[in-house]
Protein backbone atom coordinates (compact mmCIF):
# COMPACT_ATOMS: atom_id res chain seq x y z
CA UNK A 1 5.86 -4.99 46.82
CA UNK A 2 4.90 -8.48 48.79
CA UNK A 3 1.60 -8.58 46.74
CA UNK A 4 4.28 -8.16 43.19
CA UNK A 5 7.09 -11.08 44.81
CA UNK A 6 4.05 -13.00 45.73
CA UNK A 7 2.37 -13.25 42.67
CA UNK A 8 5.39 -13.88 40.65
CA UNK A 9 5.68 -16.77 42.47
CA UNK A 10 2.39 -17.60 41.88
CA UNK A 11 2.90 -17.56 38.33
CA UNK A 12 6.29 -19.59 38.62
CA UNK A 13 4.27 -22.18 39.97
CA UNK A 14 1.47 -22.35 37.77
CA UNK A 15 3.29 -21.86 34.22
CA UNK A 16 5.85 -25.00 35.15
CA UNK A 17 2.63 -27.13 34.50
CA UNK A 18 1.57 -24.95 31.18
CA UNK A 19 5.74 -24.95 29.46
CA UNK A 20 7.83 -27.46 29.28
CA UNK A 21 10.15 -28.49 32.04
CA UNK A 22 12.99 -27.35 29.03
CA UNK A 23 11.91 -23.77 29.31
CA UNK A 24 11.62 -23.40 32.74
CA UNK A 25 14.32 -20.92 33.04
CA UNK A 26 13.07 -18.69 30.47
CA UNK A 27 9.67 -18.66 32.39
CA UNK A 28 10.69 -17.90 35.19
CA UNK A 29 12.77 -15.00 33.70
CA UNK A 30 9.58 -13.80 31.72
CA UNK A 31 7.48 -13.98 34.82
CA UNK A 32 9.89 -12.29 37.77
CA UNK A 33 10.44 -9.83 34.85
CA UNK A 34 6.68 -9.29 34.16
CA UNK A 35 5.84 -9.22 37.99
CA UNK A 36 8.67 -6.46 38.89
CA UNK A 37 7.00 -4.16 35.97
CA UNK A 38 3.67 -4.23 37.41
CA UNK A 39 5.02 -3.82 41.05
CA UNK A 40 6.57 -0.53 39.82
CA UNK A 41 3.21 1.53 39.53
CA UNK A 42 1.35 -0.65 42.54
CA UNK A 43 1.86 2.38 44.74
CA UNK A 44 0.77 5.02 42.16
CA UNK A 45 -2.11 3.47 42.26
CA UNK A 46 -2.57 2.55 45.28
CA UNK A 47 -2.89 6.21 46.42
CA UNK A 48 -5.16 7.08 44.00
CA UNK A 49 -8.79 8.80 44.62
CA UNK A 50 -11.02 5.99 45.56
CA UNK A 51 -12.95 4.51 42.88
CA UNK A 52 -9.96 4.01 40.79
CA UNK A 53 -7.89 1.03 42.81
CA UNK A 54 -10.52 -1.18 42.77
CA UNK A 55 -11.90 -0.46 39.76
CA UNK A 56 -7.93 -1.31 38.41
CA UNK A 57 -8.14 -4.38 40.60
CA UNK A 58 -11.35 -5.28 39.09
CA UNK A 59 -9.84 -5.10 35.89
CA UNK A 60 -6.95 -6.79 36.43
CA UNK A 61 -8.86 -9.87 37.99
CA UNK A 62 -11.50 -10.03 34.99
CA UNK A 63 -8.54 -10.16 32.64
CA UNK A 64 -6.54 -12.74 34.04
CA UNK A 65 -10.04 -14.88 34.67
CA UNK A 66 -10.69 -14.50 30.66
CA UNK A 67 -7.04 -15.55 30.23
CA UNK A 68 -6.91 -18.44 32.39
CA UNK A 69 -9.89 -19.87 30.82
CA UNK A 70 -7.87 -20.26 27.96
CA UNK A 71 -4.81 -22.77 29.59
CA UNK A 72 -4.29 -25.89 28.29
CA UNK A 73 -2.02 -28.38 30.36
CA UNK A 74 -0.82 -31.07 27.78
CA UNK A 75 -0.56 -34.37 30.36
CA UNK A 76 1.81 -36.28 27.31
CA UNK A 77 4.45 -34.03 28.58
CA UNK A 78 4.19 -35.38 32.80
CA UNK A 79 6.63 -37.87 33.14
């Protein structure tokens, strides 16, 4: 659950330099949202056989390093 509330605020963080200051109410909607969904199964998981929460957790990391190699922060928008 901290690793979930923690990482949503991560994310708050991060995408109020990738949206607009406009939308950051809906982003920080989208993310808390997103965040409580994957809490949810974090303990399924996490007692699991073995191999499988770190191979998840492996997962997980390599996608969001392929997807954060694809942010763009627009500096016309800094004020």
């Amino acid at each position: 659950m901290k690793y979930g509330i923690g990482s949503s605020f991560s994310l708050i963080y991060v995408s109020n330099f990738i949206f607009p200051i406009t939308l950051a109410s809906q982003t920080l909607g989208f993310v808390n949202t997103t965040a409580r969904l994957f809490t949810i199964p974090s303990a399924v998981i996490a007692e699991s056989d073995p191999p499988y929460p770190m191979a998840f957790a492996l997962a997980l990391c390599s996608v969001a390093a392929v997807m954060s190699l694809n942010l763009e922060i627009d500096d016309e928008d800094k004020e």
